[in-house]
N, C-alpha and C. Protein backbone atom coordinates (compact mmCIF):
# COMPACT_ATOMS: atom_id res chain seq x y z
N UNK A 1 0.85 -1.18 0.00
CA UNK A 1 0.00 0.00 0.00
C UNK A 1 0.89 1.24 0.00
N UNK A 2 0.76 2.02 -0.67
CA UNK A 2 1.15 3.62 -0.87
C UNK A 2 1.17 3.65 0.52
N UNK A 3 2.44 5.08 0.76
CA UNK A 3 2.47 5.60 2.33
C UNK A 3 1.07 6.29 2.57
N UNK A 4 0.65 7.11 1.44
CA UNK A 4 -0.40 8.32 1.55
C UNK A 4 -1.60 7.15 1.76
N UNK A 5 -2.35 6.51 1.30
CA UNK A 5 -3.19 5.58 1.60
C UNK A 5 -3.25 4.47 3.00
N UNK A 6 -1.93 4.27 3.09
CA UNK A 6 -1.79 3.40 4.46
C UNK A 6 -1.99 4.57 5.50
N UNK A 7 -1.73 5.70 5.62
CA UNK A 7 -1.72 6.73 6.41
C UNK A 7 -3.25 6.89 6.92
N UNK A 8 -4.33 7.02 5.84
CA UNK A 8 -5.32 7.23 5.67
C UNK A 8 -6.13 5.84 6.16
N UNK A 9 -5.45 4.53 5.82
CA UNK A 9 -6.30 3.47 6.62
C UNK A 9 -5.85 3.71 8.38
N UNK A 10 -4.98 4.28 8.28
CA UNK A 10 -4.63 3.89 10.06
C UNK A 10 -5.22 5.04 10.95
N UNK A 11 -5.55 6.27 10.37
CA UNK A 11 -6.33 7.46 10.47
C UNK A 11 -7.69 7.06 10.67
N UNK A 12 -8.49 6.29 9.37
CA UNK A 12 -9.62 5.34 9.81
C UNK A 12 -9.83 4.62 10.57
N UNK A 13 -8.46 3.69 10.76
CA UNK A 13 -8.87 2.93 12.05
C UNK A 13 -9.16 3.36 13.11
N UNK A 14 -7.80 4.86 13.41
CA UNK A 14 -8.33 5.05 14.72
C UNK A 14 -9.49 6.22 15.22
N UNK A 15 -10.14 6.19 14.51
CA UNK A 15 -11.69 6.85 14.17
C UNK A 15 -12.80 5.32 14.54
N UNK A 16 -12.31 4.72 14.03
CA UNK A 16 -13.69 3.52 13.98
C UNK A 16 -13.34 3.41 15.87
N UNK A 17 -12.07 2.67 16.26
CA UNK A 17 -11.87 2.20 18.07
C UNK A 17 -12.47 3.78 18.69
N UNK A 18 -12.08 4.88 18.22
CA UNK A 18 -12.75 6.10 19.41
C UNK A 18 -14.31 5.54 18.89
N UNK A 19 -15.06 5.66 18.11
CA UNK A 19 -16.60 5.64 17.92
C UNK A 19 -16.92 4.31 18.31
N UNK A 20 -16.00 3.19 18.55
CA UNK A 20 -16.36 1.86 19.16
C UNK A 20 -16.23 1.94 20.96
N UNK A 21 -14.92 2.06 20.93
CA UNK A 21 -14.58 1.88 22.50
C UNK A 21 -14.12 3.26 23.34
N UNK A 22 -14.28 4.29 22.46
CA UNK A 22 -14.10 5.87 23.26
C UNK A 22 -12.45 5.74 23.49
N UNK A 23 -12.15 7.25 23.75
CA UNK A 23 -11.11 7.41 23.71
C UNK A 23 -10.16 6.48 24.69
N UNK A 24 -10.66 5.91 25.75
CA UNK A 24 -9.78 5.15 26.88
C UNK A 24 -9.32 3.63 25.84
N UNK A 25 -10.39 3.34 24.80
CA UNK A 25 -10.03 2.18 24.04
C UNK A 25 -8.98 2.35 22.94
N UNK A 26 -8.16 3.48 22.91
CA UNK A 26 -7.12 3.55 21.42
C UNK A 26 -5.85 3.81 22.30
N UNK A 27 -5.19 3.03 21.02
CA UNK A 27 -4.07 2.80 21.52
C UNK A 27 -3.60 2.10 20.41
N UNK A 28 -1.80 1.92 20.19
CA UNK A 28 -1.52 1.96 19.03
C UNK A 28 -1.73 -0.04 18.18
N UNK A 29 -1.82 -0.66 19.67
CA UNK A 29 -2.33 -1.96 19.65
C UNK A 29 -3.34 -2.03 18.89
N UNK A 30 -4.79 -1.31 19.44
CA UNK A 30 -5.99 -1.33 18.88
C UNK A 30 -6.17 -0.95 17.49
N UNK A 31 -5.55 0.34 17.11
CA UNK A 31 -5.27 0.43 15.73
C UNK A 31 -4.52 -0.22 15.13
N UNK A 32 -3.60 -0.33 14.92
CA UNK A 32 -2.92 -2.01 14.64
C UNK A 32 -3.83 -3.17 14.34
N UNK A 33 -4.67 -3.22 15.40
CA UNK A 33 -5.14 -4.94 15.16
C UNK A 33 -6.52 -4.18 14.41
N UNK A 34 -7.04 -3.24 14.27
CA UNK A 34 -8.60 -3.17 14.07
C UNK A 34 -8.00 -2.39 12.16
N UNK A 35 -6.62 -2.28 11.39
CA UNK A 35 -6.05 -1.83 10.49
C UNK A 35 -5.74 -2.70 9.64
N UNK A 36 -5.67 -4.04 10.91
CA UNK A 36 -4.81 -5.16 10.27
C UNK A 36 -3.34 -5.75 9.71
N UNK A 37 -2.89 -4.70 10.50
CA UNK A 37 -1.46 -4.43 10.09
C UNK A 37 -0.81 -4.26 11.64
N UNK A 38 0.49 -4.91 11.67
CA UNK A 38 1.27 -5.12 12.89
C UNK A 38 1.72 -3.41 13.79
N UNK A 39 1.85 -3.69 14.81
CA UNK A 39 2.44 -2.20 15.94
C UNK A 39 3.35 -1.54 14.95
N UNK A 40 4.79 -2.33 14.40
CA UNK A 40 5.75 -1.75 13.75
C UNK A 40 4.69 -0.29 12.38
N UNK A 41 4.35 -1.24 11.68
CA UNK A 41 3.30 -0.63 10.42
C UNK A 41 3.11 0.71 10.95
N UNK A 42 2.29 0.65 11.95
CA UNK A 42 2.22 2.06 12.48
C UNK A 42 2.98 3.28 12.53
N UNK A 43 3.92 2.79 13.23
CA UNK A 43 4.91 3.26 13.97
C UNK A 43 6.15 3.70 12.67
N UNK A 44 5.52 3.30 11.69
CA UNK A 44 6.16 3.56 10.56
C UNK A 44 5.94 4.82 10.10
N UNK A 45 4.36 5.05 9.83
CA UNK A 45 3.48 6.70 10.07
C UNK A 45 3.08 7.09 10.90
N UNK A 46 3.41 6.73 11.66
CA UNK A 46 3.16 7.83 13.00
C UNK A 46 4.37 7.33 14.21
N UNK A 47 5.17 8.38 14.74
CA UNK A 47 5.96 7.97 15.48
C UNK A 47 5.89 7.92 17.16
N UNK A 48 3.74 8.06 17.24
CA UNK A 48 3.52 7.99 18.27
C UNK A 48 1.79 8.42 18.11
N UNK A 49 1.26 7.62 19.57
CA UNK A 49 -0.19 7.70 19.35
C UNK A 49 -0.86 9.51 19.26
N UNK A 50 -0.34 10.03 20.06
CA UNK A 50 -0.10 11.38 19.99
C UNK A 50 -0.16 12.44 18.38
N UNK A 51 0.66 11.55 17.99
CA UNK A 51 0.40 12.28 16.33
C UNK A 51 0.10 11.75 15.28
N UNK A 52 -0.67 10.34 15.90
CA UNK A 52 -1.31 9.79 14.99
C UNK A 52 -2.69 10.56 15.88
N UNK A 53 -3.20 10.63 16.77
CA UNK A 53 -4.80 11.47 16.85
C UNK A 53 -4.47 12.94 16.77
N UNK A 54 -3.63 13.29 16.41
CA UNK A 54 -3.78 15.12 15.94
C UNK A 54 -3.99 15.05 14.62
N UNK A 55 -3.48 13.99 13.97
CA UNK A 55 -3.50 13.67 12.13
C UNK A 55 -4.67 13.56 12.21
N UNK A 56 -5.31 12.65 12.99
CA UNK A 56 -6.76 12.36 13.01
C UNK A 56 -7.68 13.37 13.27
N UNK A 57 -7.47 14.40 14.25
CA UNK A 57 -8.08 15.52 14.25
C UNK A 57 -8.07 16.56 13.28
N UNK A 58 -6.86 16.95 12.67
CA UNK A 58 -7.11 17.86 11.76
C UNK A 58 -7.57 17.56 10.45
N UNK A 59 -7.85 15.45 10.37
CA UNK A 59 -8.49 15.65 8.99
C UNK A 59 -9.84 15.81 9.37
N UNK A 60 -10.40 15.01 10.36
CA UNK A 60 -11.23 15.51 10.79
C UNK A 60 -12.17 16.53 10.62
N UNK A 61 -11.04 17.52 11.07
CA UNK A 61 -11.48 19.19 11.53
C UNK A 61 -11.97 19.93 10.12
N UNK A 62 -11.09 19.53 9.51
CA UNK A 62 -10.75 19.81 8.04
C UNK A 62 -12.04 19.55 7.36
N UNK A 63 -11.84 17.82 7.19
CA UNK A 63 -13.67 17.83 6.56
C UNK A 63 -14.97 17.90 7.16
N UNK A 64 -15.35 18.57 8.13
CA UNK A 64 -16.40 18.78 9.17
C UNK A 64 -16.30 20.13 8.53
N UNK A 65 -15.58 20.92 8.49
CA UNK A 65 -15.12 22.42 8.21
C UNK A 65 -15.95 22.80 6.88
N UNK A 66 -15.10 22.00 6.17
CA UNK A 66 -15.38 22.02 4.50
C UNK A 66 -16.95 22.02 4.22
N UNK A 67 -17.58 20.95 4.91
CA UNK A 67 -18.80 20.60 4.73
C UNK A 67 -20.12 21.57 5.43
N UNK A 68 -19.39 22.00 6.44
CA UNK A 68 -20.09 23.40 7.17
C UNK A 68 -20.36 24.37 6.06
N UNK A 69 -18.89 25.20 5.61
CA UNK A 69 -18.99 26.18 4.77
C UNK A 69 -20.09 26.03 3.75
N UNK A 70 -20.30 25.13 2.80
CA UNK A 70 -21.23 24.62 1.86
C UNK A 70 -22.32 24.72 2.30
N UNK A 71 -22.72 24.23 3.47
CA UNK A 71 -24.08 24.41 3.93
C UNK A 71 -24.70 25.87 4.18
N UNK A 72 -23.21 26.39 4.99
CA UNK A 72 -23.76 28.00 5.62
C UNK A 72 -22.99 28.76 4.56
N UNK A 73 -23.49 29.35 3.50
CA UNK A 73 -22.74 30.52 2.41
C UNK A 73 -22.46 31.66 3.27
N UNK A 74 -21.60 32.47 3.15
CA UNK A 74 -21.48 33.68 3.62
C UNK A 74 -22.13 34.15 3.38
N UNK A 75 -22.44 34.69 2.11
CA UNK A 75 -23.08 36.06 1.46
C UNK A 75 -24.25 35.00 0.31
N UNK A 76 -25.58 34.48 0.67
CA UNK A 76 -26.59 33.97 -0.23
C UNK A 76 -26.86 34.79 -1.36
N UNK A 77 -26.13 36.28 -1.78
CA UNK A 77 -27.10 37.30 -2.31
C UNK A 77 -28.09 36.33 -3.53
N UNK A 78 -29.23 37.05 -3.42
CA UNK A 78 -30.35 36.50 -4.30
C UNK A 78 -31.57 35.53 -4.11
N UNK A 79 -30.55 34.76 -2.81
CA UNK A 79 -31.37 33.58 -2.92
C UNK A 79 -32.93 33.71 -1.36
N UNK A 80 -33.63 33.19 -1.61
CA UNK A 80 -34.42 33.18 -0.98
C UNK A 80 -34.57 32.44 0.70
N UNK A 81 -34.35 33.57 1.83
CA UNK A 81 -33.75 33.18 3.24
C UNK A 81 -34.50 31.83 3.54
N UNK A 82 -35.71 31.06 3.29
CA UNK A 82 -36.93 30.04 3.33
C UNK A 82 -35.63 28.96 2.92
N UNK A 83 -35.02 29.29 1.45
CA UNK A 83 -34.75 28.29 0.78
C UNK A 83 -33.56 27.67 1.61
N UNK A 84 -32.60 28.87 1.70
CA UNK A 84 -31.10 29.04 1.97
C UNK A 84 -31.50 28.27 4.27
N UNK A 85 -32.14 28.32 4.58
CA UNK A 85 -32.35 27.40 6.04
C UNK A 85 -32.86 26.23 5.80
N UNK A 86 -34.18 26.08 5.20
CA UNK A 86 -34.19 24.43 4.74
C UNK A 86 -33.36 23.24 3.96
N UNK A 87 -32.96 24.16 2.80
CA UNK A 87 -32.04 23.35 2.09
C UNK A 87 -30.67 23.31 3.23
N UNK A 88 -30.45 23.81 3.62
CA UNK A 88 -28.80 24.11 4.51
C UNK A 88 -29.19 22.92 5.86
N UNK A 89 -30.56 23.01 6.04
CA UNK A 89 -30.33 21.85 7.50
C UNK A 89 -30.67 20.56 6.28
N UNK A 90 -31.01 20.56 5.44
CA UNK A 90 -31.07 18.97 4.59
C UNK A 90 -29.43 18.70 4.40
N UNK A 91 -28.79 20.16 3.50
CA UNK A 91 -27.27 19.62 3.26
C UNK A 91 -26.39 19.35 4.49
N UNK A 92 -27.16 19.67 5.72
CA UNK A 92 -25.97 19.01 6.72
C UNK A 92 -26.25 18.16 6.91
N UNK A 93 -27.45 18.07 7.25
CA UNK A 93 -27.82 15.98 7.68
C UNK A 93 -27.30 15.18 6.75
N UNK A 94 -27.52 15.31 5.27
CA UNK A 94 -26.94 14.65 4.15
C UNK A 94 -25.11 14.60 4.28
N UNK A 95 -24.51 15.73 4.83
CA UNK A 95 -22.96 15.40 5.52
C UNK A 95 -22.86 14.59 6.25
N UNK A 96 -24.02 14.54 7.47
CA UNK A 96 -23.73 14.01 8.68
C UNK A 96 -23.70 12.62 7.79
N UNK A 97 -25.05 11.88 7.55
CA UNK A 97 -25.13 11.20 6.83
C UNK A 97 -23.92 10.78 5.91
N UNK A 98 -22.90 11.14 5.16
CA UNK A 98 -21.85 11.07 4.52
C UNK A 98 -20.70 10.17 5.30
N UNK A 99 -20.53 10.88 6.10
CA UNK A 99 -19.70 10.53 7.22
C UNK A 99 -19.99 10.55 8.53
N UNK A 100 -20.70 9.47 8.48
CA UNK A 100 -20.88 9.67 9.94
C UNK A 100 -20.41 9.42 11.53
N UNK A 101 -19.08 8.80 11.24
CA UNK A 101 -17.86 8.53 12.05
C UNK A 101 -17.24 9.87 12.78
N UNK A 102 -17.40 11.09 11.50
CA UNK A 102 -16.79 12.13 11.76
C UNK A 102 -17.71 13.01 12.44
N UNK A 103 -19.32 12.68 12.10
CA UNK A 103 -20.14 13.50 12.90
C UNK A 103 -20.06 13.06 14.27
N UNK A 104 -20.48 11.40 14.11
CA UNK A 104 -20.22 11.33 15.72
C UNK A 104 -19.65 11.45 16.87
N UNK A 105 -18.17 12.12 16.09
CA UNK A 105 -16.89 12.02 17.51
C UNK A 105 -17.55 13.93 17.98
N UNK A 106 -18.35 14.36 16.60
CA UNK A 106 -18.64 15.83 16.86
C UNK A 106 -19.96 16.16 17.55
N UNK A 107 -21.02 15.56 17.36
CA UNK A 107 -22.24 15.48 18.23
C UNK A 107 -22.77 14.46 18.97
N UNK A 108 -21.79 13.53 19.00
CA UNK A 108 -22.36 12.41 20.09
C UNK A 108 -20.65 12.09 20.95
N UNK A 109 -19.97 13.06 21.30
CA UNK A 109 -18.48 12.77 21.90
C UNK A 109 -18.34 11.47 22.56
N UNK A 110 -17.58 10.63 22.51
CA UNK A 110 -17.41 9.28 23.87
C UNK A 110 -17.09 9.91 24.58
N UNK A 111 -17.07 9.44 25.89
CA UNK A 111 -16.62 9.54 27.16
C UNK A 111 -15.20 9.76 27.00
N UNK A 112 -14.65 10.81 27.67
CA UNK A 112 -13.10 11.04 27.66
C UNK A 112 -12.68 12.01 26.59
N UNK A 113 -13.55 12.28 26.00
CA UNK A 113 -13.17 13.43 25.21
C UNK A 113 -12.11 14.35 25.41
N UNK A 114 -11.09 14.23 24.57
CA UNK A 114 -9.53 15.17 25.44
C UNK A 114 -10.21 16.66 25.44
N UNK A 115 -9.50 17.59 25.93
CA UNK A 115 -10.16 18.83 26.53
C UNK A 115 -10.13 19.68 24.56
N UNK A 116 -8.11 19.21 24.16
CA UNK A 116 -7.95 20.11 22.68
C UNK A 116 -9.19 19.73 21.61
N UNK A 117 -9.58 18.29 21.62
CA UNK A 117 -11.19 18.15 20.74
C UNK A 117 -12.26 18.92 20.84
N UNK A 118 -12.55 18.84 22.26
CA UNK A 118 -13.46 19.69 22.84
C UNK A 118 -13.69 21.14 22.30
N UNK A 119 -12.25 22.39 22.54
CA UNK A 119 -11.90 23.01 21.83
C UNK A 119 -12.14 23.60 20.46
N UNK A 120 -11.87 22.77 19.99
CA UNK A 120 -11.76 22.67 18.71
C UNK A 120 -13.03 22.57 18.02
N UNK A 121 -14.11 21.86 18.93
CA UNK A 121 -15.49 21.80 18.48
C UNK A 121 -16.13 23.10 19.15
N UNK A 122 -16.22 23.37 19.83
CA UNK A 122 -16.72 24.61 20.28
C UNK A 122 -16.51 26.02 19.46
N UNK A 123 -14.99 25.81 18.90
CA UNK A 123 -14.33 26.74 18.26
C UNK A 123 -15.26 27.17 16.58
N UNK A 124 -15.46 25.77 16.25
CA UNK A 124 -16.10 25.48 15.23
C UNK A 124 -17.41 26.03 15.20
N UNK A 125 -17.97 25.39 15.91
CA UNK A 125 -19.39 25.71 16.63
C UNK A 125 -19.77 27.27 16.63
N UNK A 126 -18.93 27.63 17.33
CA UNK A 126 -19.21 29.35 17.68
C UNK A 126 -19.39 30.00 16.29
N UNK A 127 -18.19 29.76 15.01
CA UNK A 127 -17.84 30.27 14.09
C UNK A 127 -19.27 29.94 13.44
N UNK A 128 -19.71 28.85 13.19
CA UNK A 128 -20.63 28.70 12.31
C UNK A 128 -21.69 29.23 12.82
N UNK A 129 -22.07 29.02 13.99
CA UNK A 129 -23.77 29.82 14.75
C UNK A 129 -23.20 31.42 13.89
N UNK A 130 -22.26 31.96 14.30
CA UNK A 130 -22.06 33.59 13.75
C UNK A 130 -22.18 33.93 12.52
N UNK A 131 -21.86 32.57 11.38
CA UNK A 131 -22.54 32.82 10.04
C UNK A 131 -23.94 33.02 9.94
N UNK A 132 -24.59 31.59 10.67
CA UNK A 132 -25.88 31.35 10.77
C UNK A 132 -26.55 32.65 10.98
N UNK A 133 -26.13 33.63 12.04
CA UNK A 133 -26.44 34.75 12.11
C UNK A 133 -26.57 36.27 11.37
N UNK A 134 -25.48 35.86 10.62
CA UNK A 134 -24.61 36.83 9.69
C UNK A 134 -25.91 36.46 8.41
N UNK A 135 -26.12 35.18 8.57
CA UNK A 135 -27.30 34.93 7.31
C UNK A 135 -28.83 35.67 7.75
N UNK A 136 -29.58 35.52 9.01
CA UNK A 136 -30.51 35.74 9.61
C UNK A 136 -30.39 37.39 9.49
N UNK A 137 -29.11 38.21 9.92
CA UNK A 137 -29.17 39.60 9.95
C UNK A 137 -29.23 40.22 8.62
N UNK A 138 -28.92 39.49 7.22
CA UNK A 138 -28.73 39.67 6.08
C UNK A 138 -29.85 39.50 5.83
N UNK A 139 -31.09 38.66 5.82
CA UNK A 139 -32.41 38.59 5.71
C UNK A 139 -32.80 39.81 5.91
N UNK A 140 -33.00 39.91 7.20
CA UNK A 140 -33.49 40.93 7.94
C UNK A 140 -33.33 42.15 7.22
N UNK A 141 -32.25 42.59 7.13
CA UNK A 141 -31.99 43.44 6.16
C UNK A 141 -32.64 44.31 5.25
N UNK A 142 -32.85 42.74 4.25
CA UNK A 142 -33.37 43.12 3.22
C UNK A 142 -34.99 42.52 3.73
N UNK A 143 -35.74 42.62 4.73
CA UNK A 143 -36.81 42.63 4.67
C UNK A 143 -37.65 41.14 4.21
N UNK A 144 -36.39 39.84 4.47
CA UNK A 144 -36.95 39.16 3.49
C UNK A 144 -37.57 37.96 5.12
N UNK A 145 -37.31 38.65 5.76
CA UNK A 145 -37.43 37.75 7.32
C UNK A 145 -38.30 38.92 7.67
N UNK A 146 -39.50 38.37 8.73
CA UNK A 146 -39.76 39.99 9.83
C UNK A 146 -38.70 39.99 10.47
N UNK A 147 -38.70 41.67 10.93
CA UNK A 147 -38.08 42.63 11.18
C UNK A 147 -37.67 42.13 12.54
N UNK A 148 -38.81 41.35 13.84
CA UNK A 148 -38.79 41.73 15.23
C UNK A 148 -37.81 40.44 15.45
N UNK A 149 -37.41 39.26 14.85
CA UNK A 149 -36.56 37.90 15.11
C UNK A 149 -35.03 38.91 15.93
N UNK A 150 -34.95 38.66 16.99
CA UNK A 150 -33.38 38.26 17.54
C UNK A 150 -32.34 37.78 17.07
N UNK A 151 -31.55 38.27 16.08
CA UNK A 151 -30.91 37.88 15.53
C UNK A 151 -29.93 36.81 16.09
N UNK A 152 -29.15 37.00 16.95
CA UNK A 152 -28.68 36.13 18.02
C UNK A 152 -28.84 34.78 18.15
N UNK A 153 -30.25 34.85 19.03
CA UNK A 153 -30.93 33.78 19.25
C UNK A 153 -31.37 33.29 18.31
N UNK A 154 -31.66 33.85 17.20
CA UNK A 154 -32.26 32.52 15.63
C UNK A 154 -30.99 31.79 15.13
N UNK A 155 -29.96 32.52 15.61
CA UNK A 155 -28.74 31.67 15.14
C UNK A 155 -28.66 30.55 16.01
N UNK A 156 -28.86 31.02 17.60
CA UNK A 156 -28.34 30.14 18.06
C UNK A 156 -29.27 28.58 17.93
N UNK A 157 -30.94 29.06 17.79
CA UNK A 157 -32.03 28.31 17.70
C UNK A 157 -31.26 27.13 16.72
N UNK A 158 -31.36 28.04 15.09
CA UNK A 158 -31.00 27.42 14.24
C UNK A 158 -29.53 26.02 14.36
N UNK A 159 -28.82 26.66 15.26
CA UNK A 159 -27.58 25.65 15.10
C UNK A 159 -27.98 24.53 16.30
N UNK A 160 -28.50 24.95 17.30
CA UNK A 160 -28.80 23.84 18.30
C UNK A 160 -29.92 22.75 17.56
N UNK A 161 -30.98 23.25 17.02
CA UNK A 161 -32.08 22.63 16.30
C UNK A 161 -30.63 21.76 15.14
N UNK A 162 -30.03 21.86 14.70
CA UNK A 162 -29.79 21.32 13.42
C UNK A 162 -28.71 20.53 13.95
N UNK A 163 -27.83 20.97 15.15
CA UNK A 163 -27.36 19.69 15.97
C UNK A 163 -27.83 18.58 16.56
N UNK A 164 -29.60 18.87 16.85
CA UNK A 164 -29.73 17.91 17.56
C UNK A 164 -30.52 16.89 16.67
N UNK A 165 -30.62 17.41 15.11
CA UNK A 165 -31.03 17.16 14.00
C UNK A 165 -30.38 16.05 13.78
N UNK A 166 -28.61 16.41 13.47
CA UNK A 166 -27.46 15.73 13.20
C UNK A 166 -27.58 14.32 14.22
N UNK A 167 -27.90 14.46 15.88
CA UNK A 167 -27.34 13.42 16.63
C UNK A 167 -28.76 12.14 16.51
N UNK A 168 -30.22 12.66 15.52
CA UNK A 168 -31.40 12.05 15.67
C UNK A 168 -30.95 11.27 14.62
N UNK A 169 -30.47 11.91 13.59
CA UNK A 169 -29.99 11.02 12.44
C UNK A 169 -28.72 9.77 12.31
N UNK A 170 -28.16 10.22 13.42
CA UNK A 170 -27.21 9.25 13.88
C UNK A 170 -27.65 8.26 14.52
N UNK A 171 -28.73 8.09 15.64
CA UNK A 171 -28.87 7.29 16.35
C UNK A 171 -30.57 6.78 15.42
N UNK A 172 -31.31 7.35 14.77
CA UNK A 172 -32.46 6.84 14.50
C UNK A 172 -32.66 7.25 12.63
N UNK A 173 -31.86 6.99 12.19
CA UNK A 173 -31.48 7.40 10.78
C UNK A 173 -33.06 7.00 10.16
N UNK A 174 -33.94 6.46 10.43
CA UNK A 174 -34.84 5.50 9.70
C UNK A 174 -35.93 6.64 10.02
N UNK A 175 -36.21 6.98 10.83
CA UNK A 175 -37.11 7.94 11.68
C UNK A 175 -37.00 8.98 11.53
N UNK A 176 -35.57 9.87 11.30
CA UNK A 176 -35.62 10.68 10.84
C UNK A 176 -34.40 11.24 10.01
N UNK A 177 -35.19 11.37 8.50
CA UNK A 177 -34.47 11.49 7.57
C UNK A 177 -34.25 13.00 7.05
N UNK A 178 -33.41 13.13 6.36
CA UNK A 178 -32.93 14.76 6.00
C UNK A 178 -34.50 15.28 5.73
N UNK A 179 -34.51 14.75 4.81
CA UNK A 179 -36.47 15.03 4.20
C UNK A 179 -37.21 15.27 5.11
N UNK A 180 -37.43 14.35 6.26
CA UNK A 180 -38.48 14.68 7.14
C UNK A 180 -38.23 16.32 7.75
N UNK A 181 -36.75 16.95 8.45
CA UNK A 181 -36.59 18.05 8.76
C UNK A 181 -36.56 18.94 8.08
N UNK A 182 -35.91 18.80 6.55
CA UNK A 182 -36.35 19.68 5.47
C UNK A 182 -37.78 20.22 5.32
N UNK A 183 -38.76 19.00 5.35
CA UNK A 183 -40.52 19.51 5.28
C UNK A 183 -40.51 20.30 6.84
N UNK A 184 -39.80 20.01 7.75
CA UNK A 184 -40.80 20.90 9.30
C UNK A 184 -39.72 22.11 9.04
N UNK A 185 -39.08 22.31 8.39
CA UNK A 185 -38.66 23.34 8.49
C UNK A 185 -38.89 24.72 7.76
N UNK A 186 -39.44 23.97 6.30
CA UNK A 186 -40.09 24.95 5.40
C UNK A 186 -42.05 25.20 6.34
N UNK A 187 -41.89 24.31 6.95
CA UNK A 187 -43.51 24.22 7.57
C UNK A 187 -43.37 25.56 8.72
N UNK A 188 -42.61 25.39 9.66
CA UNK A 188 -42.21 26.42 10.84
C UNK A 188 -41.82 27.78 9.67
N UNK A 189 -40.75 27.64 8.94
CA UNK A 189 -40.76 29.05 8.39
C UNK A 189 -41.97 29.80 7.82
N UNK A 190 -42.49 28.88 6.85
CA UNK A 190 -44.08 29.69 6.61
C UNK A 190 -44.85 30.18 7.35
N UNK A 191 -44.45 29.11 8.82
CA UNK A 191 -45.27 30.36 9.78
C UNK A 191 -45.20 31.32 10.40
N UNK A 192 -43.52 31.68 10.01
CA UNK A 192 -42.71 32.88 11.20
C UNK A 192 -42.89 33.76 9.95
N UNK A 193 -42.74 33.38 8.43
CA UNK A 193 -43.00 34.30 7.41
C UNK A 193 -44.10 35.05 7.25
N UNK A 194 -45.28 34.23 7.92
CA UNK A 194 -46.89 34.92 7.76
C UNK A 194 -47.17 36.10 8.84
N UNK A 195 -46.07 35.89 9.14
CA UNK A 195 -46.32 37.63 10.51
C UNK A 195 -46.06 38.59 9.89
């Protein structure tokens, strides 16, 4: 196997043992045996468990990141604020959905969560509610939202609602599908729109 590909299975592996056995279960053994490839193998790309889970975090971080931006545009100009919140909580569930290894270490943490993950999600978190907002005040704006919404708080509504969106779809994927929150969401907006 290529270095760049073996890198990337042992990165996977140790993504699958945290979402199996939480962080107290990894270790360079566990990745090893759950990779299929001996301690040495490892130890070949990574010269310690330590920077094999920061590799793991920043791809992580990286594609959680990527997939945010897409959902939350900076600047929608044109598009219709109804469209740009329903479609945006379908395209995240459909991420979560994508990967959902990577959602889960992000809305369903194991036990032991190191404090720099933690971090790092919060960090995330904050940034995106402030788009979310940055989108809601841009509505507003232009008149395309009523006027009296809290800008603030619809952000924050919006990102807690679409997190806890993310962790329903993880644990009850069958029950509730991007579609189903897509329809209650164009349903609730029509009614905050009719004021």
């Amino acid at each position: 196997m290529a270095p760049a590909a073996r890198r990337e299975q042992l990165i996977d592996a140790a993504l699958d043992v945290i979402v199996e056995q939480g962080y107290s279960g990894v270790s360079i053994e566990a990745i090893a045996r759950r990779a299929g490839v001996t301690r040495p193998v490892v130890y070949d790309h990574f010269p310690n468990l330590g920077q094999l889970l920061q590799a793991l975090f920043e791809r992580e971080e990286r594609i959680s990141v990527e997939q945010l931006e897409r959902v939350v545009p900076e600047e929608p100009v044109g598009r219709d604020p109804v469209e740009v919140l329903a479609s945006g909580v379908r395209q995240f569930l459909e991420a979560v959905a994508s990967r959902p290894t990577t959602w889960r270490i992000i809305l369903l943490p194991p036990e032991g969560t190191p404090a720099i993950v933690r971090d790092h999600v919060e960090t995330n978190r904050a940034r995106t509610q402030g788009r979310i907002a940055q989108l809601v005040a841009a509505a507003l704006d232009r008149r395309e939202l009523p006027g009296k919404l809290d800008v603030e708080l619809t952000g924050w509504a919006i990102r807690v609602l679409s997190e806890d969106a993310g962790r329903t779809l993880l644990t009850d994927p069958d029950r509730y599908p991007p579609e189903r929150y897509e329809r209650f969401v164009r349903e609730v907006l029509a009614l905050v729109m009719s004021d």
